[in-house]
PDB file of N, CA and C in Angstrom:
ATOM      1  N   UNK A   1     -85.063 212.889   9.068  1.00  0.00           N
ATOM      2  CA  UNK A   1     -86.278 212.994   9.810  1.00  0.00           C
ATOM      3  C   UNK A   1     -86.755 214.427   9.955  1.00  0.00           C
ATOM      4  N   UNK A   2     -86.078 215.305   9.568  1.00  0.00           N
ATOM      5  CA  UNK A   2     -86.624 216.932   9.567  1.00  0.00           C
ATOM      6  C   UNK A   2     -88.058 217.056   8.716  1.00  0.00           C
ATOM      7  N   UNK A   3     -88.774 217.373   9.052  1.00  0.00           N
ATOM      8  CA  UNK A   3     -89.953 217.689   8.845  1.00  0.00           C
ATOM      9  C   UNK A   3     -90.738 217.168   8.757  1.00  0.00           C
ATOM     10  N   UNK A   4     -90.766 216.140   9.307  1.00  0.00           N
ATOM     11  CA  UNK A   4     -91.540 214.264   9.566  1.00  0.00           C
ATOM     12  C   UNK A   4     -92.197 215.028  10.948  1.00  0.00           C
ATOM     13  N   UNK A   5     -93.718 214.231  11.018  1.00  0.00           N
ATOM     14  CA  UNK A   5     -94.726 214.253  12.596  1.00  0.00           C
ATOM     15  C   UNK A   5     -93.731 212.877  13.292  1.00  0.00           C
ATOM     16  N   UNK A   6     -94.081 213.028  14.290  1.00  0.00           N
ATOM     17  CA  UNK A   6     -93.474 212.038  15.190  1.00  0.00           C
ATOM     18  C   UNK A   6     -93.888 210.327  14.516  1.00  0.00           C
ATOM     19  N   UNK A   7     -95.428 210.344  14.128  1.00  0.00           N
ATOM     20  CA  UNK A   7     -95.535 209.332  13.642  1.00  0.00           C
ATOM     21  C   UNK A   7     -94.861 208.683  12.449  1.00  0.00           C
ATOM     22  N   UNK A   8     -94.833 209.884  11.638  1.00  0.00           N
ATOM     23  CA  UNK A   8     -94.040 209.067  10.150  1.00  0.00           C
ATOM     24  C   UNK A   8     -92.869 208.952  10.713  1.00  0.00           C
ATOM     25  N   UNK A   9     -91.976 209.882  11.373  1.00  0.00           N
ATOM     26  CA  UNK A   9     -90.281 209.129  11.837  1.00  0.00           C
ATOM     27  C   UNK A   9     -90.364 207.593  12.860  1.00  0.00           C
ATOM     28  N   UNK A  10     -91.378 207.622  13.789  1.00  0.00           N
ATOM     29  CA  UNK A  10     -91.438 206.328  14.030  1.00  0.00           C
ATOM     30  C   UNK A  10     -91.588 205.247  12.689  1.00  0.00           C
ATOM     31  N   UNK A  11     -92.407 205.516  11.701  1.00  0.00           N
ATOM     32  CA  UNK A  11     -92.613 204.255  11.141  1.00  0.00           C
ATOM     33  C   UNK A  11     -91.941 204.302   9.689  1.00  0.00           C
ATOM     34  N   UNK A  12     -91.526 205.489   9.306  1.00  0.00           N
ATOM     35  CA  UNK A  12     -90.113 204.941   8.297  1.00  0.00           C
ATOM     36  C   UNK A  12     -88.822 205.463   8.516  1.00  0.00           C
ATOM     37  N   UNK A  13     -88.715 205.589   9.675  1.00  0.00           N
ATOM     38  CA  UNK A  13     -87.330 205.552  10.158  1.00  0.00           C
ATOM     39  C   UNK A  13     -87.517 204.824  11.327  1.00  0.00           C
ATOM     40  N   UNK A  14     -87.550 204.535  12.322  1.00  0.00           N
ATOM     41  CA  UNK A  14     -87.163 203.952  13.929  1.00  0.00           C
ATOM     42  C   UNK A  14     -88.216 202.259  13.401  1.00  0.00           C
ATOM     43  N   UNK A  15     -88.835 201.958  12.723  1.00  0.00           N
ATOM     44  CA  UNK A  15     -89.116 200.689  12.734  1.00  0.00           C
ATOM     45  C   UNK A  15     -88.794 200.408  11.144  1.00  0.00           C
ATOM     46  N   UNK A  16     -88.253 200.512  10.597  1.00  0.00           N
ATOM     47  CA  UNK A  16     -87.655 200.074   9.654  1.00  0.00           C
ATOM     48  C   UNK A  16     -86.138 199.976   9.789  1.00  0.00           C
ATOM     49  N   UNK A  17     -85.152 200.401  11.016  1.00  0.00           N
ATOM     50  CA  UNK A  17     -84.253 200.091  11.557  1.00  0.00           C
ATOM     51  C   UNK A  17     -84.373 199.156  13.062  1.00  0.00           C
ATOM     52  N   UNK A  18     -85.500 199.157  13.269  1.00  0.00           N
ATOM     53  CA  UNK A  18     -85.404 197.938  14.303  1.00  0.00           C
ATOM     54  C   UNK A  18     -86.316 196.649  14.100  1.00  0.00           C
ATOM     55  N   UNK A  19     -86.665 196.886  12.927  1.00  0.00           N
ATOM     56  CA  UNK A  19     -87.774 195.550  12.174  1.00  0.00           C
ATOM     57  C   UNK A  19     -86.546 194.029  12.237  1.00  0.00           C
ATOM     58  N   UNK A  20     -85.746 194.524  11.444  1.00  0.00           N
ATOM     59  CA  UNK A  20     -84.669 192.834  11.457  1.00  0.00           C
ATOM     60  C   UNK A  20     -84.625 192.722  13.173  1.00  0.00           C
ATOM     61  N   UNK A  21     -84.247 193.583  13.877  1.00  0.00           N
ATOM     62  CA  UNK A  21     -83.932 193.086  15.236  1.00  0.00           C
ATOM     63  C   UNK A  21     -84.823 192.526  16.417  1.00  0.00           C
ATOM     64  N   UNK A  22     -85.955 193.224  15.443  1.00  0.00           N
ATOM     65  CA  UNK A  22     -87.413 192.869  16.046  1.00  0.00           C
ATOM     66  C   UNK A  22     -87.759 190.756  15.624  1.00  0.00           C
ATOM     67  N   UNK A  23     -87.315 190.765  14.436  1.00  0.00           N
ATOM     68  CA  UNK A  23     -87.477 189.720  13.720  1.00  0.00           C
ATOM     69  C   UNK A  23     -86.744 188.238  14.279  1.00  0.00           C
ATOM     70  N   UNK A  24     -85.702 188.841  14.644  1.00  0.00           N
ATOM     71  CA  UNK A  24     -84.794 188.344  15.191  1.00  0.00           C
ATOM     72  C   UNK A  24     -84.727 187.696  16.402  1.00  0.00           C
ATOM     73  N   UNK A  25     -85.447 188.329  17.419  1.00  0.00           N
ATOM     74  CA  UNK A  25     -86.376 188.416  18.145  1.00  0.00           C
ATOM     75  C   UNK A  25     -87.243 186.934  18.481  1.00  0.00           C
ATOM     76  N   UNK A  26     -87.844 187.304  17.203  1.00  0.00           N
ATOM     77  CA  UNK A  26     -89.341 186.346  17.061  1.00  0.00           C
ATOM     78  C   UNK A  26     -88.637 184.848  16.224  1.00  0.00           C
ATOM     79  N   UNK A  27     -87.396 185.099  15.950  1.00  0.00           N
ATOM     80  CA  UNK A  27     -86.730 184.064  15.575  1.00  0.00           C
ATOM     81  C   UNK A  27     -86.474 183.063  16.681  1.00  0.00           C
ATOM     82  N   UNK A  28     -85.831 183.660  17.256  1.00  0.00           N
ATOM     83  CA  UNK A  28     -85.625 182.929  18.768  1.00  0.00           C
ATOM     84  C   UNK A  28     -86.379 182.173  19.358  1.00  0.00           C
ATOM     85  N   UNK A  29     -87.267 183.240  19.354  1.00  0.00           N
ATOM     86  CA  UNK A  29     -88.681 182.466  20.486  1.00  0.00           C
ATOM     87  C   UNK A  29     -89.131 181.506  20.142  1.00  0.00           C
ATOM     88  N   UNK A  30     -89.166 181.223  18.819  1.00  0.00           N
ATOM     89  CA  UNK A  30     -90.172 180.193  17.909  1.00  0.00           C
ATOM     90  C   UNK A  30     -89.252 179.476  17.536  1.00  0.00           C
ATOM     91  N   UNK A  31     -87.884 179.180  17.775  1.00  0.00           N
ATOM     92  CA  UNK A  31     -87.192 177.947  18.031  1.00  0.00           C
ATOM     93  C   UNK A  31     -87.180 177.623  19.421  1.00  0.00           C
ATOM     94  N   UNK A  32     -87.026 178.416  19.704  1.00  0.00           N
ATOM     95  CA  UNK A  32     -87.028 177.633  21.649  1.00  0.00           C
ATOM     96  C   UNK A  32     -88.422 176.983  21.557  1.00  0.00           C
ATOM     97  N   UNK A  33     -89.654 177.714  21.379  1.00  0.00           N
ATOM     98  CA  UNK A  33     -91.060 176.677  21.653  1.00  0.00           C
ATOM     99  C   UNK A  33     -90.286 176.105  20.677  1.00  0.00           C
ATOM    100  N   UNK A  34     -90.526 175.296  19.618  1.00  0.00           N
ATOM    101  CA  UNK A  34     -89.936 174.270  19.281  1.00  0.00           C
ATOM    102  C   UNK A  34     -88.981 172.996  20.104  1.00  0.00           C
ATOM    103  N   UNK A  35     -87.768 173.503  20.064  1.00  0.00           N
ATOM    104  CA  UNK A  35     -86.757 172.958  21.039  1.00  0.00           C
ATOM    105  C   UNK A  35     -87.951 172.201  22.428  1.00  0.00           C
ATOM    106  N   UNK A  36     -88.307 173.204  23.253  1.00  0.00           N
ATOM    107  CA  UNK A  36     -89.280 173.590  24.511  1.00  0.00           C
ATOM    108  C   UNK A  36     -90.260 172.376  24.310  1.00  0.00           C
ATOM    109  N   UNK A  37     -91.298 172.636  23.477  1.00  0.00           N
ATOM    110  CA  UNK A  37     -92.336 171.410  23.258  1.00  0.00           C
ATOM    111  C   UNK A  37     -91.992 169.979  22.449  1.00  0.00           C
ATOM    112  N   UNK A  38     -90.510 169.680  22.265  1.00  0.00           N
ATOM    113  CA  UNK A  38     -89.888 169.129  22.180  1.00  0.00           C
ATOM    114  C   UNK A  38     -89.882 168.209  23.142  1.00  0.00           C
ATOM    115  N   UNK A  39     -89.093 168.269  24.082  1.00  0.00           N
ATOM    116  CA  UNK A  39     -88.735 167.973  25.332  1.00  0.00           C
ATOM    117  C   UNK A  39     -90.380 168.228  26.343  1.00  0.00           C
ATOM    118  N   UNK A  40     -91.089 168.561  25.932  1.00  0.00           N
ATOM    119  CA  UNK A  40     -92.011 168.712  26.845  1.00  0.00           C
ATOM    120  C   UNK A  40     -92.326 167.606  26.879  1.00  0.00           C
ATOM    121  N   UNK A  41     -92.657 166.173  26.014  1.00  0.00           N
ATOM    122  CA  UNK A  41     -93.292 165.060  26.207  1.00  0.00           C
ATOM    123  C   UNK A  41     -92.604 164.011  27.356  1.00  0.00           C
ATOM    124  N   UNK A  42     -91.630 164.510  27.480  1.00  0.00           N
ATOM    125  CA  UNK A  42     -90.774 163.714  29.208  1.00  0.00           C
ATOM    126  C   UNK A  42     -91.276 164.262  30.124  1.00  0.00           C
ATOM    127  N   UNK A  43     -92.431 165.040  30.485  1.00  0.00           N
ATOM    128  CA  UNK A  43     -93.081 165.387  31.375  1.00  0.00           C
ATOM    129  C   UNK A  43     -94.639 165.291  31.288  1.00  0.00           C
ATOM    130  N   UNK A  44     -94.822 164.483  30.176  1.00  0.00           N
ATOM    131  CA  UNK A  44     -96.096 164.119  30.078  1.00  0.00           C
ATOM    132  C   UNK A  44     -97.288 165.143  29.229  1.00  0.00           C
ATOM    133  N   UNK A  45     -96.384 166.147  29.036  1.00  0.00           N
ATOM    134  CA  UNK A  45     -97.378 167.316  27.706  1.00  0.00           C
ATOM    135  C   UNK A  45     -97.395 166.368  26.829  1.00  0.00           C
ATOM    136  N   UNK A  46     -98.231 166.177  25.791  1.00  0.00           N
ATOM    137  CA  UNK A  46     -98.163 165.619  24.523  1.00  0.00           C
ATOM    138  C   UNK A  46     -97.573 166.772  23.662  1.00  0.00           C
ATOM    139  N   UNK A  47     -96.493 166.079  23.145  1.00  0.00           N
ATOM    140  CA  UNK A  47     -96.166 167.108  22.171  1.00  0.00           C
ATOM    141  C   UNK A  47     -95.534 166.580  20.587  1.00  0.00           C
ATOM    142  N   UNK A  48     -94.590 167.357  20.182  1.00  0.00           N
ATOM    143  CA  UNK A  48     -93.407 166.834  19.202  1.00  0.00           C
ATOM    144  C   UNK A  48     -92.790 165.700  19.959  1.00  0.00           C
ATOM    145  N   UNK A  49     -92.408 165.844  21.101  1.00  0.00           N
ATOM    146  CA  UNK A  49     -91.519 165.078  21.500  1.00  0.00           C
ATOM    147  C   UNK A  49     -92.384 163.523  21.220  1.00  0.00           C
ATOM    148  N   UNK A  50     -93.341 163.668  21.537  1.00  0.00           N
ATOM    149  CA  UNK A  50     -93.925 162.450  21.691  1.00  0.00           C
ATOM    150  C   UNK A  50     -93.597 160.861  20.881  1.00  0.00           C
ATOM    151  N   UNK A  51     -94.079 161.512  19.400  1.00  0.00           N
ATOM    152  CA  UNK A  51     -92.887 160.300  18.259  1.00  0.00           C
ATOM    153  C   UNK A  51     -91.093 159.333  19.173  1.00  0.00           C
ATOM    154  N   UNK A  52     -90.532 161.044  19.569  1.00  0.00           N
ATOM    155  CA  UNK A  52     -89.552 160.128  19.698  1.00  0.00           C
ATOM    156  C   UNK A  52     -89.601 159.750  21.069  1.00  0.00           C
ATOM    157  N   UNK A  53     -90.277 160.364  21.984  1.00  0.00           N
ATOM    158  CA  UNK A  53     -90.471 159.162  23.509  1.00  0.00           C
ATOM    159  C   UNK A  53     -90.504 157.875  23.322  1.00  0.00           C
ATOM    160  N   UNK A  54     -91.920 157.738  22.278  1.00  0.00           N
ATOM    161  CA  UNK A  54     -92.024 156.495  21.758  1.00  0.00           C
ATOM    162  C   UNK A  54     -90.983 155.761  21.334  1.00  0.00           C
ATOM    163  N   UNK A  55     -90.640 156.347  20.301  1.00  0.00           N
ATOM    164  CA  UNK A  55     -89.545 155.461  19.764  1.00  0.00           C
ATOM    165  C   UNK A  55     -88.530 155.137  20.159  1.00  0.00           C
ATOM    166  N   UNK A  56     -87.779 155.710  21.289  1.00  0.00           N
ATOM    167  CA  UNK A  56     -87.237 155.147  22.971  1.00  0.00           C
ATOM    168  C   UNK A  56     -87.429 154.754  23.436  1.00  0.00           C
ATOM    169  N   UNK A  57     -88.920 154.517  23.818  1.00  0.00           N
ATOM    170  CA  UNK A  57     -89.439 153.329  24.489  1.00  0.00           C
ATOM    171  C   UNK A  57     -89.351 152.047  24.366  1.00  0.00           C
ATOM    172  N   UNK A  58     -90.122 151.957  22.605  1.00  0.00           N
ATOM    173  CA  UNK A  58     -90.014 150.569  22.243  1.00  0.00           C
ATOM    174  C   UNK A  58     -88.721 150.311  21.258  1.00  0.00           C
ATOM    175  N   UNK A  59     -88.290 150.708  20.494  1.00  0.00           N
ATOM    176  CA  UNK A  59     -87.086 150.647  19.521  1.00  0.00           C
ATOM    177  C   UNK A  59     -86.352 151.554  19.363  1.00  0.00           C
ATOM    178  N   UNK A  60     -85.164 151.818  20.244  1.00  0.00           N
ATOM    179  CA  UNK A  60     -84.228 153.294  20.074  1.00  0.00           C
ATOM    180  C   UNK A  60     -83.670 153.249  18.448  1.00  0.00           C
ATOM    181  N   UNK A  61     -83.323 152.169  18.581  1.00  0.00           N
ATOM    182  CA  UNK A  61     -82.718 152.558  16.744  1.00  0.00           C
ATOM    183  C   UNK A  61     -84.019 152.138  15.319  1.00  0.00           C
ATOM    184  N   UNK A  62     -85.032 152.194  16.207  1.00  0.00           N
ATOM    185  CA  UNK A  62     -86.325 152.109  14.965  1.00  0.00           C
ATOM    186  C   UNK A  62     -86.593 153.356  14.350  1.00  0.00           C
ATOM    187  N   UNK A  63     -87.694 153.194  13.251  1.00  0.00           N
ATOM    188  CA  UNK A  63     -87.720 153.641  12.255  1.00  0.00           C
ATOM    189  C   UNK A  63     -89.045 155.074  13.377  1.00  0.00           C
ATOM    190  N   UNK A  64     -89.372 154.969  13.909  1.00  0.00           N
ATOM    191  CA  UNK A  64     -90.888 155.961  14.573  1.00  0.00           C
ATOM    192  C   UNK A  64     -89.425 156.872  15.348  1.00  0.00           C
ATOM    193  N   UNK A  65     -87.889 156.452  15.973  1.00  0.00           N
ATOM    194  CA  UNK A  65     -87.351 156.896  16.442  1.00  0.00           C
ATOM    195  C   UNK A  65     -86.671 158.015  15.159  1.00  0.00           C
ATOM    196  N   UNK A  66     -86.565 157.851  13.857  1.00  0.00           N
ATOM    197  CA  UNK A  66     -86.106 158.412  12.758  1.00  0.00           C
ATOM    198  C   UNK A  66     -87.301 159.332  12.531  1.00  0.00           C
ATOM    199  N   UNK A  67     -88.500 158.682  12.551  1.00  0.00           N
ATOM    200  CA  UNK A  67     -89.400 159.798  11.813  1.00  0.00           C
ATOM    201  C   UNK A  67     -89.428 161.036  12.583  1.00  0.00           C
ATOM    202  N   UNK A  68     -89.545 160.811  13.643  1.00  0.00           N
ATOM    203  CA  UNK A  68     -89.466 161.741  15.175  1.00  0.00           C
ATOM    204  C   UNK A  68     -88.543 163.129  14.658  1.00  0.00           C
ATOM    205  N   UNK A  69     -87.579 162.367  14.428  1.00  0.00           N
ATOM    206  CA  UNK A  69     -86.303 163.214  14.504  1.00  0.00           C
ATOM    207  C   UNK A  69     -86.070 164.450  13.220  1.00  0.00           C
ATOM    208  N   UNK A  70     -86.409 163.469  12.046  1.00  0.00           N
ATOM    209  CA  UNK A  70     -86.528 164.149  10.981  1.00  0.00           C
ATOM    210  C   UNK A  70     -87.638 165.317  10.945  1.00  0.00           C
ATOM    211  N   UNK A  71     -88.883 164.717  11.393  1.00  0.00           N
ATOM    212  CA  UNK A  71     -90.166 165.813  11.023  1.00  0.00           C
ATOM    213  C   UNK A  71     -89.730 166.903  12.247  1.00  0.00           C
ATOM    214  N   UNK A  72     -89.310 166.700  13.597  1.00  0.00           N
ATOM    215  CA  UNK A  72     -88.960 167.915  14.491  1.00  0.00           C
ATOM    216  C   UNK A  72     -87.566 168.573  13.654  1.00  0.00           C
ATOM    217  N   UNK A  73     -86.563 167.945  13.089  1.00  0.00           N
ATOM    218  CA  UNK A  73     -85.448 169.004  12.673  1.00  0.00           C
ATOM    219  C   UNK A  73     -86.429 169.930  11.290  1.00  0.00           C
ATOM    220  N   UNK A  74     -87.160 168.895  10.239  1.00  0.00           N
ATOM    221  CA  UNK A  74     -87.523 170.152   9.465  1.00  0.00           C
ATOM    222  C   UNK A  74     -88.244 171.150   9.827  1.00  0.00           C
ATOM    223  N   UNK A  75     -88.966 170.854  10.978  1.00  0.00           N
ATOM    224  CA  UNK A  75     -90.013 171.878  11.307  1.00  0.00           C
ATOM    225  C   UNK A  75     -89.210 173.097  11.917  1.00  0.00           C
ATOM    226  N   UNK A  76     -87.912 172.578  12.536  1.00  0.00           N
ATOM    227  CA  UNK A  76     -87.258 173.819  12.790  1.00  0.00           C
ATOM    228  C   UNK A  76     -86.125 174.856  12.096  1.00  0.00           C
ATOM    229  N   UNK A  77     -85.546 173.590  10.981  1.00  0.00           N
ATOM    230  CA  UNK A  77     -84.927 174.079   9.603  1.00  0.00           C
ATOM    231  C   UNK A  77     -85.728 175.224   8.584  1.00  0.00           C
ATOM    232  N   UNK A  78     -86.730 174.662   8.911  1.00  0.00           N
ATOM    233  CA  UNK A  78     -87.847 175.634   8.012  1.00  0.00           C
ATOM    234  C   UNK A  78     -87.842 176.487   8.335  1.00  0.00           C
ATOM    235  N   UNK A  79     -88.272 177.179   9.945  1.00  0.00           N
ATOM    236  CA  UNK A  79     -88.798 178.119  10.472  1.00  0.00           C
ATOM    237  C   UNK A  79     -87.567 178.828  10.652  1.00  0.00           C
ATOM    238  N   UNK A  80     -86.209 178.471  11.213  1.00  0.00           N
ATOM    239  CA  UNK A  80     -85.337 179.194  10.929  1.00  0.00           C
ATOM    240  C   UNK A  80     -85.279 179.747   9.685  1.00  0.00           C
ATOM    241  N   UNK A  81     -85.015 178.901   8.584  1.00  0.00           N
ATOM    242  CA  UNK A  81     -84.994 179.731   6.937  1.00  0.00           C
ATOM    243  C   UNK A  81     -85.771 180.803   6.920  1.00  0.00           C
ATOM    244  N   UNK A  82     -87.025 180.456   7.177  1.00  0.00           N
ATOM    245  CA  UNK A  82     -88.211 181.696   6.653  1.00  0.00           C
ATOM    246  C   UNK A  82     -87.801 182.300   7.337  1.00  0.00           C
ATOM    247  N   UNK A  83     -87.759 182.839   8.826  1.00  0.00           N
ATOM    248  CA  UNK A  83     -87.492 183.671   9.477  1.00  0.00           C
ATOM    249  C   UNK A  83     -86.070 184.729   9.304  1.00  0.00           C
ATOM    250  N   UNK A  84     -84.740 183.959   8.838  1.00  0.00           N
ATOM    251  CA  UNK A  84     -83.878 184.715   8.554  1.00  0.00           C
ATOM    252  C   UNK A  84     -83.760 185.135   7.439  1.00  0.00           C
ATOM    253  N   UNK A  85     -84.754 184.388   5.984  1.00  0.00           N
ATOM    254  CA  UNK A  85     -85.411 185.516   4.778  1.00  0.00           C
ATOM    255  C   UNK A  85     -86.353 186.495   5.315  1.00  0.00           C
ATOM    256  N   UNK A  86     -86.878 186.921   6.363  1.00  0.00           N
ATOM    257  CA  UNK A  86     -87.634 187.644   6.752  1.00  0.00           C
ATOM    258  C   UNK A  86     -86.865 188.877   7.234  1.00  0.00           C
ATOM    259  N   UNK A  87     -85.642 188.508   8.236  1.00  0.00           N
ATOM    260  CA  UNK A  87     -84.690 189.336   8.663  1.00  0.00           C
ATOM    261  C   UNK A  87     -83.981 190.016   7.308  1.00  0.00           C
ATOM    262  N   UNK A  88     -83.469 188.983   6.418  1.00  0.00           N
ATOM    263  CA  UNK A  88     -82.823 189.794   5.499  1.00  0.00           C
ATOM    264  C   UNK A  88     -83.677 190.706   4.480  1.00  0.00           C
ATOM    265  N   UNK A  89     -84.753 190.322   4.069  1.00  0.00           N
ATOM    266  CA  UNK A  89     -85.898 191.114   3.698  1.00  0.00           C
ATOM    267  C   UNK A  89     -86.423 192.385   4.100  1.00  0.00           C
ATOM    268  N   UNK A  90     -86.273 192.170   5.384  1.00  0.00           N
ATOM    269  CA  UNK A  90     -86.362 193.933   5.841  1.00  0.00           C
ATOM    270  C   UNK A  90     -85.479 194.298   6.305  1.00  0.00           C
ATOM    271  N   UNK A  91     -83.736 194.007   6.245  1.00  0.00           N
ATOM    272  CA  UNK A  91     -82.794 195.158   6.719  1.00  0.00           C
ATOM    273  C   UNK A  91     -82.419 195.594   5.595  1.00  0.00           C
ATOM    274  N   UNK A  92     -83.384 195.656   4.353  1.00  0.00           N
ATOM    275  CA  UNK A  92     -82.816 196.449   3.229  1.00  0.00           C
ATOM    276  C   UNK A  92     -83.949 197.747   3.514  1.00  0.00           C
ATOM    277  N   UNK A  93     -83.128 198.652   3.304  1.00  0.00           N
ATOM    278  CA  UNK A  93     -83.754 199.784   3.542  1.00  0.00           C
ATOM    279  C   UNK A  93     -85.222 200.284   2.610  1.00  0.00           C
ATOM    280  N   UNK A  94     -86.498 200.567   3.629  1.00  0.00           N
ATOM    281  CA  UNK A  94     -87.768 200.549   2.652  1.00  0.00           C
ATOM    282  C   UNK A  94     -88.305 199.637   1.879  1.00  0.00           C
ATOM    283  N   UNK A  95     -87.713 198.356   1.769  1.00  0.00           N
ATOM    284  CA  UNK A  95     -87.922 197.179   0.881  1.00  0.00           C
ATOM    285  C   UNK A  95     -89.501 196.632   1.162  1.00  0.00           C
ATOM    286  N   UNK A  96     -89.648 196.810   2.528  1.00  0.00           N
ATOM    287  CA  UNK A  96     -90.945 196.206   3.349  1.00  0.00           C
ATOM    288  C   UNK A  96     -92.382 197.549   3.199  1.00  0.00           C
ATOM    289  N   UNK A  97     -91.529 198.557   3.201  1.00  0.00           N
ATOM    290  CA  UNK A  97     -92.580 199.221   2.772  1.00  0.00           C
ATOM    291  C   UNK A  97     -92.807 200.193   0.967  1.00  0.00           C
ATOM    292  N   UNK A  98     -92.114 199.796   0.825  1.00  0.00           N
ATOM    293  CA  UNK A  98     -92.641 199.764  -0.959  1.00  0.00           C
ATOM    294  C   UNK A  98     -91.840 201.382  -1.327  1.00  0.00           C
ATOM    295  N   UNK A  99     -90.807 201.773  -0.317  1.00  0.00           N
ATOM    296  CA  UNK A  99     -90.519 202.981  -0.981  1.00  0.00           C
ATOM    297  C   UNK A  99     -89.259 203.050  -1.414  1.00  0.00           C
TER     298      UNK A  99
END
């Protein structure tokens, strides 16, 4: 960082070492809303949860109780994946910014 303005050491050094942790971060959050609006439909939000309320309601071992389940795990299988290719994507050093 010797002879860097304050700005360039902030942004290719101090956020290109806290970008994955930053990421990481935003990993979290966006499984919990997930998880979160999940479970929100037992309180009457319409949400994800909603499919499988239903499908508790009228048929626990029916097929609206499967679809439920499946489309909320990929939606969160997914978003985990992308997100921890995102993490590993930028804890390589400069990779994110082209140098």
């Amino acid at each position: 960082g010797m002879g860097m303005s304050g700005a360039q050491m902030l942004w290719r050094i101090e956020v290109q070492l806290a970008l994955p942790i930053i990421i990481a971060g935003i990993r979290i959050a966006a499984l919990s809303t997930i998880g979160l609006t999940t479970i929100a439909a037992w309180i009457g939000a319409g949400s994800l949860g909603q499919i499988l309320r239903d499908g508790l309601a009228r048929d626990p071992s029916g097929s609206k109780l499967y679809a439920g389940v499946i489309t909320i795990s990929t939606i969160a299988i997914a978003t985990d994946v992308i997100f921890r290719l995102a993490e590993r994507f930028t804890s390589v050093p400069g990779a994110w910014l082209g140098t």
